[in-house]
C-alpha atoms as a PDB file:
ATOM      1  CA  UNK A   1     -53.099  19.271 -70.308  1.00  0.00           C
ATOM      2  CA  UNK A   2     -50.072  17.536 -68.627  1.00  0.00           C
ATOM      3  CA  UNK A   3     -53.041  15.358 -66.469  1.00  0.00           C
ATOM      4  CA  UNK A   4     -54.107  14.076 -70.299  1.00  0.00           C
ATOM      5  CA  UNK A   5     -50.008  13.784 -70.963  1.00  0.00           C
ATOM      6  CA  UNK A   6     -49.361  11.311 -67.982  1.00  0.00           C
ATOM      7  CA  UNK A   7     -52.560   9.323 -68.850  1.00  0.00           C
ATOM      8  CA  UNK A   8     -51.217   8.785 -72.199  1.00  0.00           C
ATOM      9  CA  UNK A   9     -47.713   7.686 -71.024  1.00  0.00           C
ATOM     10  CA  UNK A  10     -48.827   4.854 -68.454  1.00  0.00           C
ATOM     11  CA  UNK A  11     -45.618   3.519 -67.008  1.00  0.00           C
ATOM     12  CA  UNK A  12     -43.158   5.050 -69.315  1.00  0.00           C
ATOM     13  CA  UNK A  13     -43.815   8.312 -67.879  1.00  0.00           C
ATOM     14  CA  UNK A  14     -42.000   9.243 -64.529  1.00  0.00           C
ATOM     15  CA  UNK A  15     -43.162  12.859 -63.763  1.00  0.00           C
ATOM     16  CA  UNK A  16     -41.981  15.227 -61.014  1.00  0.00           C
ATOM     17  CA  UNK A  17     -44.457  17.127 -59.204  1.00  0.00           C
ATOM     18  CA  UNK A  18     -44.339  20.580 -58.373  1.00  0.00           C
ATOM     19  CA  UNK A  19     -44.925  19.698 -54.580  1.00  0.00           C
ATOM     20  CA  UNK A  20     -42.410  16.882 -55.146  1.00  0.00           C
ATOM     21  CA  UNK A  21     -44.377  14.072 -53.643  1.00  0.00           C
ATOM     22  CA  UNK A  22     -41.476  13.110 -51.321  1.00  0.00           C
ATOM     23  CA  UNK A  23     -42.078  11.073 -47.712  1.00  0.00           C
ATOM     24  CA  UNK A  24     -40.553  13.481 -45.544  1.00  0.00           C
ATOM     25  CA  UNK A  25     -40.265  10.653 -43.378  1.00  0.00           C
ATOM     26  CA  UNK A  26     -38.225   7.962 -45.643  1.00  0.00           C
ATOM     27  CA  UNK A  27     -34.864   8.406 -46.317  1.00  0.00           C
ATOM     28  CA  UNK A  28     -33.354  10.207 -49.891  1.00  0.00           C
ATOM     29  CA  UNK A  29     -32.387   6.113 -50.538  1.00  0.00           C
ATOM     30  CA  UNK A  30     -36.566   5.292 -50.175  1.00  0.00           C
ATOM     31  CA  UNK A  31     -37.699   8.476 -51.969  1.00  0.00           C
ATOM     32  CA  UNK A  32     -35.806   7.753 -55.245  1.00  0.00           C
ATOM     33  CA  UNK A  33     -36.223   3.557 -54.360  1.00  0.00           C
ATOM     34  CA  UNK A  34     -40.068   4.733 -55.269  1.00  0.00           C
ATOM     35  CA  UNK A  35     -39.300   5.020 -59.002  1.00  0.00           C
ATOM     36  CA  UNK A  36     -39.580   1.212 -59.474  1.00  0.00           C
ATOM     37  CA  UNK A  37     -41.861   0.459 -56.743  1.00  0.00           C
ATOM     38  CA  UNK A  38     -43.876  -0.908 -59.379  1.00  0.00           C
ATOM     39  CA  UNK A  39     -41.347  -3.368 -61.019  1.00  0.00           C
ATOM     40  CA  UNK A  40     -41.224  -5.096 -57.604  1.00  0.00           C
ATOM     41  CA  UNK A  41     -43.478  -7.482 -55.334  1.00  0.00           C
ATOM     42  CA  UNK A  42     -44.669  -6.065 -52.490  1.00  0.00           C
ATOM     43  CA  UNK A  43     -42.554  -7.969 -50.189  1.00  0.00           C
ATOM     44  CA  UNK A  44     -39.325  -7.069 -52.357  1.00  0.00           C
ATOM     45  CA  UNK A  45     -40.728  -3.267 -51.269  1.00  0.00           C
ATOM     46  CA  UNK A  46     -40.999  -4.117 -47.498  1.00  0.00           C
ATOM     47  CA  UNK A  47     -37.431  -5.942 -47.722  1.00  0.00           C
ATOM     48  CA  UNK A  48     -36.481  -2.889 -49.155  1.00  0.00           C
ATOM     49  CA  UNK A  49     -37.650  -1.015 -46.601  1.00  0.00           C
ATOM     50  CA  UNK A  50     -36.436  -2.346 -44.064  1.00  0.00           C
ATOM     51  CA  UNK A  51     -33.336  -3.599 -45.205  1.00  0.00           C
ATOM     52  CA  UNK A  52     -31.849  -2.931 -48.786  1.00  0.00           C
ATOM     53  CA  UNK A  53     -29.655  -4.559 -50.593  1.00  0.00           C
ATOM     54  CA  UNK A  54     -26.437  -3.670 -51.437  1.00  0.00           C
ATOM     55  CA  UNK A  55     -27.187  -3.727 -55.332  1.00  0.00           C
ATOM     56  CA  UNK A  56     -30.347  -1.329 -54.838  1.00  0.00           C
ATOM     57  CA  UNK A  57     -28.231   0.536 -52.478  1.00  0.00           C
ATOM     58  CA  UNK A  58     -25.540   0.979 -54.804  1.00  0.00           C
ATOM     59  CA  UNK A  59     -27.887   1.800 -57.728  1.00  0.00           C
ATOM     60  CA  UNK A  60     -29.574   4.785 -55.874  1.00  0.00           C
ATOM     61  CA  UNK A  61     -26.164   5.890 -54.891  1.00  0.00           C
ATOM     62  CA  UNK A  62     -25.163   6.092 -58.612  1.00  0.00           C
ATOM     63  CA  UNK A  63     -28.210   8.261 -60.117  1.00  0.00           C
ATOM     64  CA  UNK A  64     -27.742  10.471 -56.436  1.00  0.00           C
ATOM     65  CA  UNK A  65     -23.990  10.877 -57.135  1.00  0.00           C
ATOM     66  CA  UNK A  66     -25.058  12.446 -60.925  1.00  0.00           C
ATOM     67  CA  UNK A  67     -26.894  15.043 -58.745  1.00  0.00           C
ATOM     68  CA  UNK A  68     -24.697  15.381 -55.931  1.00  0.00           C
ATOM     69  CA  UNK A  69     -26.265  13.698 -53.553  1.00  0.00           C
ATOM     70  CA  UNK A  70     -24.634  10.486 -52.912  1.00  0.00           C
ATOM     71  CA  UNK A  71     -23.742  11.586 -49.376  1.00  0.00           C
ATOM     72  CA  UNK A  72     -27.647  11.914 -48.245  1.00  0.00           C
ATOM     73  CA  UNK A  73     -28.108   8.727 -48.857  1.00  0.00           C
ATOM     74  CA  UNK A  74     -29.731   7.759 -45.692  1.00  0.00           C
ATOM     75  CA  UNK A  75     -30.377  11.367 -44.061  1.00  0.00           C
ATOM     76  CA  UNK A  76     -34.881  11.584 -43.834  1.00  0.00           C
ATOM     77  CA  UNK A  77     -35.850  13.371 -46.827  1.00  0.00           C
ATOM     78  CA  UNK A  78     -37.803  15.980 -44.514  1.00  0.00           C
ATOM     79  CA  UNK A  79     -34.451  17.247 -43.359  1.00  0.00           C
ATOM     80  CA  UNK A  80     -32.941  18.229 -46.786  1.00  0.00           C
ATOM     81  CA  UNK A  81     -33.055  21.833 -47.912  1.00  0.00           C
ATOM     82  CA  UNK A  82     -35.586  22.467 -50.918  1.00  0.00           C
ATOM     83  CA  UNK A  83     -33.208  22.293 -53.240  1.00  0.00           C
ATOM     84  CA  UNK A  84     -32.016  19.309 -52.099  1.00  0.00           C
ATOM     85  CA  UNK A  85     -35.520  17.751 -51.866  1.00  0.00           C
ATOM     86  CA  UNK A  86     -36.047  19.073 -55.031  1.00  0.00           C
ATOM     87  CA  UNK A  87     -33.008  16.836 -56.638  1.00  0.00           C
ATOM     88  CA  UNK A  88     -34.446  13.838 -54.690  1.00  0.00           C
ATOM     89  CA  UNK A  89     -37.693  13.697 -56.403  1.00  0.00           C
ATOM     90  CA  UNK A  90     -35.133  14.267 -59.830  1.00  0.00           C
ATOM     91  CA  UNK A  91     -33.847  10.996 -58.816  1.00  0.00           C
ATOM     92  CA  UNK A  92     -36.545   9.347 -57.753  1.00  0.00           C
ATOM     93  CA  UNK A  93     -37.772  10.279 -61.995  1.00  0.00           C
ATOM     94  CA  UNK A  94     -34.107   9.368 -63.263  1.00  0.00           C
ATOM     95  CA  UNK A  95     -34.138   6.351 -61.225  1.00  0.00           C
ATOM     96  CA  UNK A  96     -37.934   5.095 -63.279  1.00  0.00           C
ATOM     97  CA  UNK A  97     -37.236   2.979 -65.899  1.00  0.00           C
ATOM     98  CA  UNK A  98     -39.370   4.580 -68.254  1.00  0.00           C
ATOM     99  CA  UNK A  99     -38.239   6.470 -71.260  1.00  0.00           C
ATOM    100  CA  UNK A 100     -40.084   9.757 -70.210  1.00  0.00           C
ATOM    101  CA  UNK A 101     -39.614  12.397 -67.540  1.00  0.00           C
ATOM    102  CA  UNK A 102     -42.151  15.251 -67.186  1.00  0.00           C
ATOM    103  CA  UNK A 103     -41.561  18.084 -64.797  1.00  0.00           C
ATOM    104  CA  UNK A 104     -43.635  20.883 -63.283  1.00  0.00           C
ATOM    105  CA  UNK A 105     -40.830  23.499 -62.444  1.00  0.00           C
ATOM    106  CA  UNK A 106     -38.438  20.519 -61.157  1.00  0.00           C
ATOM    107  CA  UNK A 107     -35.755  22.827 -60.722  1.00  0.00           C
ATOM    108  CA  UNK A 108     -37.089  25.918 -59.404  1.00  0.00           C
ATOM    109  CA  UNK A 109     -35.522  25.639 -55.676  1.00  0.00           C
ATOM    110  CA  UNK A 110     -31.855  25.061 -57.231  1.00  0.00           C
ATOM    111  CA  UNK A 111     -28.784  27.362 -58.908  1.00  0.00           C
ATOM    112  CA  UNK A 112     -28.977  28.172 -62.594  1.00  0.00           C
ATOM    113  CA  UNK A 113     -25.399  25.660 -62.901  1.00  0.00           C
ATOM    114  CA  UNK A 114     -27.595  22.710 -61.018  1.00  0.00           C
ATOM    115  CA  UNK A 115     -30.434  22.942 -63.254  1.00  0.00           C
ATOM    116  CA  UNK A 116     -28.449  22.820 -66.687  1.00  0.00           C
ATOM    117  CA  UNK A 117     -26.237  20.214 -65.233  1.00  0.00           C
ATOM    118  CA  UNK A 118     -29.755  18.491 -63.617  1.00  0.00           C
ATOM    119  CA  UNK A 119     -31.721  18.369 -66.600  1.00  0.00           C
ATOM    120  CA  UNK A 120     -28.824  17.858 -69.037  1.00  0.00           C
ATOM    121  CA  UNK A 121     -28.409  14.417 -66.871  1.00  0.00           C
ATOM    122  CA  UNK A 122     -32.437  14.314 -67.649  1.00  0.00           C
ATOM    123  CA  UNK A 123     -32.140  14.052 -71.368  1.00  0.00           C
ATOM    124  CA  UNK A 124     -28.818  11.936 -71.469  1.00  0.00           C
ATOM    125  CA  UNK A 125     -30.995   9.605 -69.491  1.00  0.00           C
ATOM    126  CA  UNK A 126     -34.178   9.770 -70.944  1.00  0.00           C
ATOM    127  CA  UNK A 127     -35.353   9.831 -74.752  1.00  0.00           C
ATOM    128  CA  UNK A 128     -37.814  12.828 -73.952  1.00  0.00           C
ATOM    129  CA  UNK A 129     -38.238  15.257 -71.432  1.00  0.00           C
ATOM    130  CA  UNK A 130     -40.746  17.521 -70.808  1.00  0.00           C
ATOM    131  CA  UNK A 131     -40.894  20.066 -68.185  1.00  0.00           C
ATOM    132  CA  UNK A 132     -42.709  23.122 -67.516  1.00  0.00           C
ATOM    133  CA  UNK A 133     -40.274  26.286 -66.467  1.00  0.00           C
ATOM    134  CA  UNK A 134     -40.937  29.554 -65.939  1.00  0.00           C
ATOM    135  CA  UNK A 135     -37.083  30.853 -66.452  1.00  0.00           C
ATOM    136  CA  UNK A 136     -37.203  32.172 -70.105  1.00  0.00           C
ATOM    137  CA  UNK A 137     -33.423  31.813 -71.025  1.00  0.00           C
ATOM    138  CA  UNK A 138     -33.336  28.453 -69.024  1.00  0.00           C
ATOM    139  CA  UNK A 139     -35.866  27.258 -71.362  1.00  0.00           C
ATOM    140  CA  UNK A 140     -34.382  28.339 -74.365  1.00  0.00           C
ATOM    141  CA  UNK A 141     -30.814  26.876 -73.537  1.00  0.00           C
ATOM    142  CA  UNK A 142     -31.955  23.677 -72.438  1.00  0.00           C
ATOM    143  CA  UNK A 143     -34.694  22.477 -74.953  1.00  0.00           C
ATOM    144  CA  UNK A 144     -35.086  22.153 -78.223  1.00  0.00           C
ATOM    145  CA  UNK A 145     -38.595  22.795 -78.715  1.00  0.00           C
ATOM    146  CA  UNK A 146     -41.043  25.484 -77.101  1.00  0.00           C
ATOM    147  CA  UNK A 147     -44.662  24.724 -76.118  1.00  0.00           C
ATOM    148  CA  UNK A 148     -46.336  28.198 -74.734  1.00  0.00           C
ATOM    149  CA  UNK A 149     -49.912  28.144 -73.097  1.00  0.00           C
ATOM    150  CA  UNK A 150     -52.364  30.801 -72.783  1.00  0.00           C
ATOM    151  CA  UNK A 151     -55.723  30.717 -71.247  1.00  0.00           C
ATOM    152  CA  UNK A 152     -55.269  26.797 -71.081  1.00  0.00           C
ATOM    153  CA  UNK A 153     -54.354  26.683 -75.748  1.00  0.00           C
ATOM    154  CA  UNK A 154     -50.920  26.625 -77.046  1.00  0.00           C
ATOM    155  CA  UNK A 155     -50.214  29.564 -77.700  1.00  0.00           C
ATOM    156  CA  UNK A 156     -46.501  28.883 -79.237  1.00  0.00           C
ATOM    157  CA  UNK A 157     -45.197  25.815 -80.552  1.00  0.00           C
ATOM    158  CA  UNK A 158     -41.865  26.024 -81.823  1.00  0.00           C
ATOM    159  CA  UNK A 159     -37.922  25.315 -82.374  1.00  0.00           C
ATOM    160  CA  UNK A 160     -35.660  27.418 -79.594  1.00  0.00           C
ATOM    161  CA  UNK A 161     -32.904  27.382 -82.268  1.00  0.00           C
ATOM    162  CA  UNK A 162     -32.766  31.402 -82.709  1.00  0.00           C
ATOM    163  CA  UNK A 163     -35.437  32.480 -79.908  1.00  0.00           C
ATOM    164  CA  UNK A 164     -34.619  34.653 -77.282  1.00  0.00           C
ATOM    165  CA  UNK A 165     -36.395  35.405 -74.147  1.00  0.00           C
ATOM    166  CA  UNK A 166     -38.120  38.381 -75.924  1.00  0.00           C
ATOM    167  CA  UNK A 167     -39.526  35.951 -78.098  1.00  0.00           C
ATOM    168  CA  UNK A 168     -41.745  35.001 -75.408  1.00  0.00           C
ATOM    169  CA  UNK A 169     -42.826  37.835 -73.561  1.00  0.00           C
ATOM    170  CA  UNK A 170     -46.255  37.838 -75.240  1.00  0.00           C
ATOM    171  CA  UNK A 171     -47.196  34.559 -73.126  1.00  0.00           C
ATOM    172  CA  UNK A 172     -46.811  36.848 -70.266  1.00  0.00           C
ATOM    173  CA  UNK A 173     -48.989  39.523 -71.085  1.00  0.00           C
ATOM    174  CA  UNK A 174     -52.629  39.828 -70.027  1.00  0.00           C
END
């Protein structure tokens, strides 16, 4: 299902991965850079590489400083903890000029206060966000809408407004 969501979206999708899709290798700077990869030439994107400029520099350092990250800038993003890492690949997504963000658990590896304050900065930023968690009460105070699969159907499609995690204990029965 979320395959047939990105193919819809094109370019106005930017879409976290559960396995993040981070170069270990690249700085956080290059990770989140990534997001508009495709808005460049490819020799803007070695440049970039090899040496940023100070407006692309300062851009990254704003959408890392709404996660907290502004000070692993330049640190390789294979030496960040997973939460960390896990941020990264947030920014790299709130860094994509698209209008879209879509998630598979992109804020499993972080505190319950980072991942309202992470994906409230998701929808302030984007016009729709849709991510795929697994904490009941996280979903329920951060969205407005509830989408629950079984056996690959929806299973549940409605409004939070008055749910509680109860609510959806029957997607988690076999």
């Amino acid at each position: 299902m979320l395959r047939t969501i990105l193919e819809r979206c094109g370019a106005r999708a930017a879409y976290i991965p559960q396995d993040l899709g981070l170069v270990p290798a690249l700085s956080v700077f290059h990770n989140v850079y990534m997001g508009r990869l495709h808005r460049h030439s490819a020799w803007r994107n070695l440049r970039t590489l090899l040496r940023p400029a100070a407006g692309e520099i300062a851009s990254v350092s704003a959408v890392l400083a709404t996660l907290r990250l502004e000070d692993r800038l330049f640190s390789p993003a294979g030496e960040l903890s997973g939460g960390q890492q896990q941020r990264t690949a947030f920014g790299r997504a709130l860094y994509h000029p698209g209008d879209m963000l879509i998630g598979d658990e992109p804020v499993s590896a972080v505190d319950e206060h980072q991942a309202r304050e992470i994906l409230a900065t998701a929808q302030a930023g984007k016009s729709t966000v849709i991510v795929a968690l697994h904490d009941r009460a996280l979903a329920l105070e951060t969205a407005n809408r509830v989408i629950g699969l079984r056996d690959g159907r929806i299973a549940l499609d409605a409004p939070t407004a008055g749910m509680t995690p109860r609510d959806l204990d029957p997607l988690y029965r076999t």
